[in-house]
N, C-alpha and C. Protein backbone atom coordinates (compact mmCIF):
# COMPACT_ATOMS: atom_id res chain seq x y z
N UNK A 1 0.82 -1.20 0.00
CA UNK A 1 0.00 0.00 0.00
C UNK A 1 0.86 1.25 0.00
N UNK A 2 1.52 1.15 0.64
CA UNK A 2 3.18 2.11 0.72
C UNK A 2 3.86 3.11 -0.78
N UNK A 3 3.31 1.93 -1.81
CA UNK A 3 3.72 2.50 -3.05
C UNK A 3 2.74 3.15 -3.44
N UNK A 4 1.52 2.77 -3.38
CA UNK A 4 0.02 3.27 -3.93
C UNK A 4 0.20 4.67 -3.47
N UNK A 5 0.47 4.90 -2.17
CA UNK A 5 0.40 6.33 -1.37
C UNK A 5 0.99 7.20 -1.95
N UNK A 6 2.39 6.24 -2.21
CA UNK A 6 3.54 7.74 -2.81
C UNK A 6 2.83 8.08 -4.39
N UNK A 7 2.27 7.45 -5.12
CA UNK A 7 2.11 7.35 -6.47
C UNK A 7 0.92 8.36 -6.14
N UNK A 8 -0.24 8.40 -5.25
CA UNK A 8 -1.19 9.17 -4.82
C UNK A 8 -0.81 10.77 -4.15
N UNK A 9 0.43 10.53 -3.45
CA UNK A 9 0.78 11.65 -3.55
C UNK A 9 1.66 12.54 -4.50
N UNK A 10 2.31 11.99 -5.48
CA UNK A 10 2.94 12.56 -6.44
C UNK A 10 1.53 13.39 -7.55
N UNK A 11 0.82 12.41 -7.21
CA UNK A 11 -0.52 13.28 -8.12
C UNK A 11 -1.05 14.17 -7.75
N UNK A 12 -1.50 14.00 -5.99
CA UNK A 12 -1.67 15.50 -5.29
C UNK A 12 -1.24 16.22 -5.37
N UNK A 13 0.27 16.42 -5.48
CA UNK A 13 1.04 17.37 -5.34
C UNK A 13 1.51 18.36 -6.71
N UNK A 14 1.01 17.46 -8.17
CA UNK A 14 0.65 17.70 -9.62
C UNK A 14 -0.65 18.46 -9.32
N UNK A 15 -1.94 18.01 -8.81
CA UNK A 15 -2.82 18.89 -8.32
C UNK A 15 -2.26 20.18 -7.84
N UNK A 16 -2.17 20.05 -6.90
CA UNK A 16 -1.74 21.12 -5.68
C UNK A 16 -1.07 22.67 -6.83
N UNK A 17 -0.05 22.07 -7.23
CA UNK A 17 0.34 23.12 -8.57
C UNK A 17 -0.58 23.85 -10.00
N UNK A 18 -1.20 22.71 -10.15
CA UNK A 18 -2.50 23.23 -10.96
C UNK A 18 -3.07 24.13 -10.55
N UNK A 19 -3.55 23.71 -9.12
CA UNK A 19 -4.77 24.96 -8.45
C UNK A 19 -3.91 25.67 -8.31
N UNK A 20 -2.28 25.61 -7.90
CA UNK A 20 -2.00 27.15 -8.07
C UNK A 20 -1.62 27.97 -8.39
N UNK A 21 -1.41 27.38 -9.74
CA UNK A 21 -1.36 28.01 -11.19
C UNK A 21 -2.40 28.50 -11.50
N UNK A 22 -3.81 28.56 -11.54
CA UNK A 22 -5.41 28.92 -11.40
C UNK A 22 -4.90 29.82 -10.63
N UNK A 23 -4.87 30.04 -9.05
CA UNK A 23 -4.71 30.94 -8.64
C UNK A 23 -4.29 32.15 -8.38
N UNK A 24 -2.87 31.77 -8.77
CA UNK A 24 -2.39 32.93 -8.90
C UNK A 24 -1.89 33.70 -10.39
N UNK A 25 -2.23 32.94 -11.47
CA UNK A 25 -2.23 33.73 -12.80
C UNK A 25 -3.42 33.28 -13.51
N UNK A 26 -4.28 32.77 -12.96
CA UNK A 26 -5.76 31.91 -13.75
C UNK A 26 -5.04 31.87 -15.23
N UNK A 27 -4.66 30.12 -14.94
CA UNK A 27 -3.94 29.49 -16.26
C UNK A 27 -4.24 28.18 -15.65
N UNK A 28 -4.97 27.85 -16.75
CA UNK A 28 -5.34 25.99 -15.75
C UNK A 28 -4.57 25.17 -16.56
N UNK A 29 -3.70 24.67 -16.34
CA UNK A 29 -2.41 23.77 -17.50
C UNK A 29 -3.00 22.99 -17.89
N UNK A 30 -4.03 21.92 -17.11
CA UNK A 30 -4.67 20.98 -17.83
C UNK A 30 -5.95 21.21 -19.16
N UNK A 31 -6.63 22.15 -18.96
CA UNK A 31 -7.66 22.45 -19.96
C UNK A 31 -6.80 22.99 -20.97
N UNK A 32 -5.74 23.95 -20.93
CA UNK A 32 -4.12 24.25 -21.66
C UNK A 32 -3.58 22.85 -22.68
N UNK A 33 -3.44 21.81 -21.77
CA UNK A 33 -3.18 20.13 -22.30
C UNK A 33 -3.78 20.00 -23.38
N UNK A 34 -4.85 19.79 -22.81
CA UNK A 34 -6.19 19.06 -23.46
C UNK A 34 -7.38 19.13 -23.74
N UNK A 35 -7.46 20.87 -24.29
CA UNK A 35 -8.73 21.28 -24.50
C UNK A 35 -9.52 20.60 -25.52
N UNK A 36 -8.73 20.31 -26.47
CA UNK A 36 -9.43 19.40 -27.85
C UNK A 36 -10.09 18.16 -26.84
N UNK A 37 -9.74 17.64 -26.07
CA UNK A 37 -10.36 15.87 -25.34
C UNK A 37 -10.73 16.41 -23.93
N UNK A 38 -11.86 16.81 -24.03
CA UNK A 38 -12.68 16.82 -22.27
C UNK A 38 -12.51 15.79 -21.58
N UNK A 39 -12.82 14.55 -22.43
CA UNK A 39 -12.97 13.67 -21.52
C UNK A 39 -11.54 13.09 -20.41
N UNK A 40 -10.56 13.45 -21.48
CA UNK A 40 -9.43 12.86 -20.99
C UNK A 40 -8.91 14.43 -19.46
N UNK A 41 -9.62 15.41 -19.85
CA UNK A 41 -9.31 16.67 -18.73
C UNK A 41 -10.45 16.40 -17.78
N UNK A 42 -11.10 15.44 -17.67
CA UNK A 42 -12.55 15.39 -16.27
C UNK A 42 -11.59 13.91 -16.19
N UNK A 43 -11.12 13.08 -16.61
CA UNK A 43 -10.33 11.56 -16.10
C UNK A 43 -9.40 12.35 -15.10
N UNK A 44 -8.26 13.12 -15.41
CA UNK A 44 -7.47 13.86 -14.73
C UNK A 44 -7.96 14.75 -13.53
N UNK A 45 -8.81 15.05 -13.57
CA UNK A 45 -9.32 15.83 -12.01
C UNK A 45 -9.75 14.85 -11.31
N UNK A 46 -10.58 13.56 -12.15
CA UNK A 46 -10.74 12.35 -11.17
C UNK A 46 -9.90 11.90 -10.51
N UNK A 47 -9.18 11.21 -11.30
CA UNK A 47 -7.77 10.54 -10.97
C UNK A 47 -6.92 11.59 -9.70
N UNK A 48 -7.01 12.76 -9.94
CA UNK A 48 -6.52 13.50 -8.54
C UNK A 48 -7.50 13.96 -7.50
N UNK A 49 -8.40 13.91 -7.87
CA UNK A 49 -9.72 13.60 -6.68
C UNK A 49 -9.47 12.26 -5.74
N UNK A 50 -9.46 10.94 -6.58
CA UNK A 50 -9.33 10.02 -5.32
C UNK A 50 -7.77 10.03 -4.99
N UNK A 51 -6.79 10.23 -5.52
CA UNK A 51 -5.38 10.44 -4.96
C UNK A 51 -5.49 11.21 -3.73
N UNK A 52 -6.28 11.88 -4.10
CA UNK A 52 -6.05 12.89 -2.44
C UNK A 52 -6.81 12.30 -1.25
N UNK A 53 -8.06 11.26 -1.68
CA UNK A 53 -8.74 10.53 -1.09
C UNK A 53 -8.01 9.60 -0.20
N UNK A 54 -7.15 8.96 -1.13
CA UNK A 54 -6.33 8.12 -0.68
C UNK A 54 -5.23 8.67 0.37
N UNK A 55 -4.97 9.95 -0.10
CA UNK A 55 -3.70 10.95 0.87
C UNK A 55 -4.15 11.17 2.63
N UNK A 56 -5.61 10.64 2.46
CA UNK A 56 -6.48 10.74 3.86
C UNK A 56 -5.31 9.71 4.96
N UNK A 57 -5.38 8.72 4.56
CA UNK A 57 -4.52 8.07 5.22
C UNK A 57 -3.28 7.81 5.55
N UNK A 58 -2.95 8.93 5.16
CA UNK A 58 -1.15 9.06 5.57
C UNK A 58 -1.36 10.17 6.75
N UNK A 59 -2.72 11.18 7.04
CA UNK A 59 -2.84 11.88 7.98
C UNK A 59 -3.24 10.82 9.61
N UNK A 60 -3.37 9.76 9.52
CA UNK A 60 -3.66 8.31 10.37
C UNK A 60 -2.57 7.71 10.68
N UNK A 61 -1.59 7.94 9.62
CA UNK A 61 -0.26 6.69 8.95
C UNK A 61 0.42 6.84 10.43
N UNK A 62 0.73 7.49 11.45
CA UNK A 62 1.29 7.38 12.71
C UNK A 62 0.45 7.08 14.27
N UNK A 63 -0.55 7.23 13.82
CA UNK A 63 -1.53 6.93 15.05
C UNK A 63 -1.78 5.34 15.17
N UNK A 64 -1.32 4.73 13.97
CA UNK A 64 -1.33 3.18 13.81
C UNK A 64 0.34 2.76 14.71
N UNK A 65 1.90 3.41 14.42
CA UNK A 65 2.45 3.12 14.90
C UNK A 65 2.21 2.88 16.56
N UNK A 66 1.54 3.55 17.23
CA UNK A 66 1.55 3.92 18.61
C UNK A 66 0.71 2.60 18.97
């Protein structure tokens, strides 16, 4: 599961830059990507939607050591 996490967080953190690229120059890189293929720019917000889902449990990941 260890690998899943890091692979989940490398995507969050691809998120994390997106939004703040939006934010602070409203430039969304992904609709930038792949405006010609929606579908493949709503897979990509998915795909970092449950990554971060998954990132839930690394905020737990030490309360299990104890």
């Amino acid at each position: 599961m260890e690998t899943i996490q890091k692979i989940a967080l490398v995507f969050t953190i691809i998120g994390a830059v997106v939004w703040g690229l939006v934010g602070l120059f409203d430039f969304n890189l992904v609709n930038y990507l792949f405006k010609s293929i929606p579908i493949i720019e709503r897979i990509i917000y998915i795909i970092v939607g449950v990554c971060g889902l998954i990132n839930i449990g690394l905020l737990f990941y030490h309360l299990e050591d104890k």
